[in-house]
C-alpha atoms as a PDB file:
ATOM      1  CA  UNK A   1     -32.139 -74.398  26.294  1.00  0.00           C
ATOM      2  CA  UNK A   2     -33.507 -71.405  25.107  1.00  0.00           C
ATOM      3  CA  UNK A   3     -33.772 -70.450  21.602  1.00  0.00           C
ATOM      4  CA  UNK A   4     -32.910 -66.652  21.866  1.00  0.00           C
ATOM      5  CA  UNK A   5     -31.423 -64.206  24.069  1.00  0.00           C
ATOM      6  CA  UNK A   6     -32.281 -61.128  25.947  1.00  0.00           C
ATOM      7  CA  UNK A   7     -30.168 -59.498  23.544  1.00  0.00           C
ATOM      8  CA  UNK A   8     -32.416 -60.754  20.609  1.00  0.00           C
ATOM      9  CA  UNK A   9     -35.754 -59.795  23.157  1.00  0.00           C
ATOM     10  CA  UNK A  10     -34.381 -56.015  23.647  1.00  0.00           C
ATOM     11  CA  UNK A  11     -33.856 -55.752  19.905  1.00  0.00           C
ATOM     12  CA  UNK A  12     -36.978 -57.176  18.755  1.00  0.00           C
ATOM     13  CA  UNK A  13     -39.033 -55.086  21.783  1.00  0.00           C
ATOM     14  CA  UNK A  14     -36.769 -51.900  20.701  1.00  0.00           C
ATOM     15  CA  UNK A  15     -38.339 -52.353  16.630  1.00  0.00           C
ATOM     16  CA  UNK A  16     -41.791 -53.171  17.681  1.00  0.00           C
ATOM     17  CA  UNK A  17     -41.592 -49.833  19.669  1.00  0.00           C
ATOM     18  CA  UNK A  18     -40.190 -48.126  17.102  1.00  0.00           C
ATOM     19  CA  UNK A  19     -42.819 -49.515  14.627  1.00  0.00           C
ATOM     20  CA  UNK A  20     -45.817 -48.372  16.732  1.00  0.00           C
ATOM     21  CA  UNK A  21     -44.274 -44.677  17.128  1.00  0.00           C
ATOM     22  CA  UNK A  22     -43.535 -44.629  13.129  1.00  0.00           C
ATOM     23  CA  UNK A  23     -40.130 -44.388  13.171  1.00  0.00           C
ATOM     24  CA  UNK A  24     -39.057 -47.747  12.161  1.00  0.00           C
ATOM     25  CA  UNK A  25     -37.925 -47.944   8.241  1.00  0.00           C
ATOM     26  CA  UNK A  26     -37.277 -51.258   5.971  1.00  0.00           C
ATOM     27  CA  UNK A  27     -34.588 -51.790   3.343  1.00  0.00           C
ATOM     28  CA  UNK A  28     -36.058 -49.582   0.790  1.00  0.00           C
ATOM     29  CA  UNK A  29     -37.072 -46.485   3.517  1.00  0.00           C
ATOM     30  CA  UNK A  30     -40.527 -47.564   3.942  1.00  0.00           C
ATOM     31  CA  UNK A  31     -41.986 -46.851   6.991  1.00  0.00           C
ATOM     32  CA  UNK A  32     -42.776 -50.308   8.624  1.00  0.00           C
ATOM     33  CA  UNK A  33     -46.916 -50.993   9.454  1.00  0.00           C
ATOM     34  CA  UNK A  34     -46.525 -54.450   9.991  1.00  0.00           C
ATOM     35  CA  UNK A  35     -45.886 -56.792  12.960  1.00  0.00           C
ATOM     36  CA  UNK A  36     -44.141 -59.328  11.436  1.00  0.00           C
ATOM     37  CA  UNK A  37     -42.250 -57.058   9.825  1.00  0.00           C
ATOM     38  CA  UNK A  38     -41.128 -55.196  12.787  1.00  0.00           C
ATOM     39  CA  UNK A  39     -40.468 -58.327  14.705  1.00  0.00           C
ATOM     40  CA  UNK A  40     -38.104 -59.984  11.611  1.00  0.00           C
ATOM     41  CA  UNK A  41     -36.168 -56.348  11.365  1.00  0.00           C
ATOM     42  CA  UNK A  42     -35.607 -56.664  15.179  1.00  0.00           C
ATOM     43  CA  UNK A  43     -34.415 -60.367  14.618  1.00  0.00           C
ATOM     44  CA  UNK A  44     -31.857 -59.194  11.860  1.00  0.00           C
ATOM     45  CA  UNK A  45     -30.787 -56.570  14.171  1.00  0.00           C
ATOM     46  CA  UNK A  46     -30.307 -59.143  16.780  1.00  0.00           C
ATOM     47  CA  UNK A  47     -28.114 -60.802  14.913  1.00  0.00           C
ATOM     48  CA  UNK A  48     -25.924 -58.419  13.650  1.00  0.00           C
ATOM     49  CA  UNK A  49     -25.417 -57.486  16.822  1.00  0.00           C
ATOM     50  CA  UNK A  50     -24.531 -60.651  17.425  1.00  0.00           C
ATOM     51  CA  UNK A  51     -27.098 -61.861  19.466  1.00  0.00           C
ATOM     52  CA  UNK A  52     -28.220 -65.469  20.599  1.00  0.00           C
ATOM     53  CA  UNK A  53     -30.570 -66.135  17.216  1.00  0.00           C
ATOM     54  CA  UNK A  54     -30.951 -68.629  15.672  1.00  0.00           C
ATOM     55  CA  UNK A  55     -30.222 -68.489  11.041  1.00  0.00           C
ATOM     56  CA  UNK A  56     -33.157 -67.513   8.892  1.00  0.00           C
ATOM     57  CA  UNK A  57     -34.976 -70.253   7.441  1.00  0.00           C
ATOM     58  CA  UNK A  58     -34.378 -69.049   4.286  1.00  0.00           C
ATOM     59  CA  UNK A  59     -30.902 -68.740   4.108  1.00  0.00           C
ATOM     60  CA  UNK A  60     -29.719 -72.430   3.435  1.00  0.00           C
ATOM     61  CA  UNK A  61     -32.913 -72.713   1.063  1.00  0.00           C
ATOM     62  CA  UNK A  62     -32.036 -70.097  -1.211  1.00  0.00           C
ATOM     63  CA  UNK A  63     -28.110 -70.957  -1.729  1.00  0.00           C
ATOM     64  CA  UNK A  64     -29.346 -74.025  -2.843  1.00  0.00           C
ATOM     65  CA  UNK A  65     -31.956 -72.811  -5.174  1.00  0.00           C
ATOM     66  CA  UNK A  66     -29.346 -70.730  -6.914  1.00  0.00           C
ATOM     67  CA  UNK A  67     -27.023 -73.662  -7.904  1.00  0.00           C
ATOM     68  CA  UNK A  68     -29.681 -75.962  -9.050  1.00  0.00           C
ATOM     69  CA  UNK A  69     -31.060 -73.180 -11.250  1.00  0.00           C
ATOM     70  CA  UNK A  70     -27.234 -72.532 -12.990  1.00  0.00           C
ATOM     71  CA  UNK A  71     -26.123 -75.809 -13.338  1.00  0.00           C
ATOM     72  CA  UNK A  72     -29.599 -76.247 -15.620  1.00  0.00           C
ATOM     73  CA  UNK A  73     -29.179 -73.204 -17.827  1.00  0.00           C
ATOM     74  CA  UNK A  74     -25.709 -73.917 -18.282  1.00  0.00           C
ATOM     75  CA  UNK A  75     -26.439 -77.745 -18.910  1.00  0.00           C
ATOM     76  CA  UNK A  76     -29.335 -76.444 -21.712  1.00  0.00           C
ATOM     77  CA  UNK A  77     -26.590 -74.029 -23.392  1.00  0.00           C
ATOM     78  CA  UNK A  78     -23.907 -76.920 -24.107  1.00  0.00           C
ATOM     79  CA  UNK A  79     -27.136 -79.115 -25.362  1.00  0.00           C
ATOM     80  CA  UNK A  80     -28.553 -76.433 -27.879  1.00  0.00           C
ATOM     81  CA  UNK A  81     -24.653 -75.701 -29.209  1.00  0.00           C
ATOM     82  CA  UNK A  82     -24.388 -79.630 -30.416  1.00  0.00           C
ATOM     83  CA  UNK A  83     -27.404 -80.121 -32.284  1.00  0.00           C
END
């Protein structure tokens, strides 16, 4: 079964387009230079379109990540307050 859909090729061909006729802007309104770039702007596209893509990689890292790191600070806070 494939991974992605045409949807997610159209929108991924459409930014790479875009990015080679200098068009194509990031977050920040940057004009994009990069491949990868261009191809991971197309992806999000693709998916807020509501594409068949698959989740970022990142996305289940970094939620975790962000608990571990709050449950420490607050964990060092309560230690420092009973000495």
């Amino acid at each position: 079964m494939a991974k992605y859909g045409r949807a997610a090729s159209k929108s991924v061909e459409s930014a790479v387009r875009r990015t080679k006729k200098g068009t194509l802007k990031s977050g920040s309104g940057r004009k994009v230079r990069s491949r990868k770039q261009a191809i991971a702007i197309g992806l999000s596209e693709a998916r807020a379109k509501g594409a068949k893509v698959p989740p970022r990689k990142g996305s289940r890292k970094s939620t975790r990540t962000t608990s571990r790191k709050t449950t420490r600070k607050t964990s060092r806070k309560t230690a420092s307050k009973k000495r």
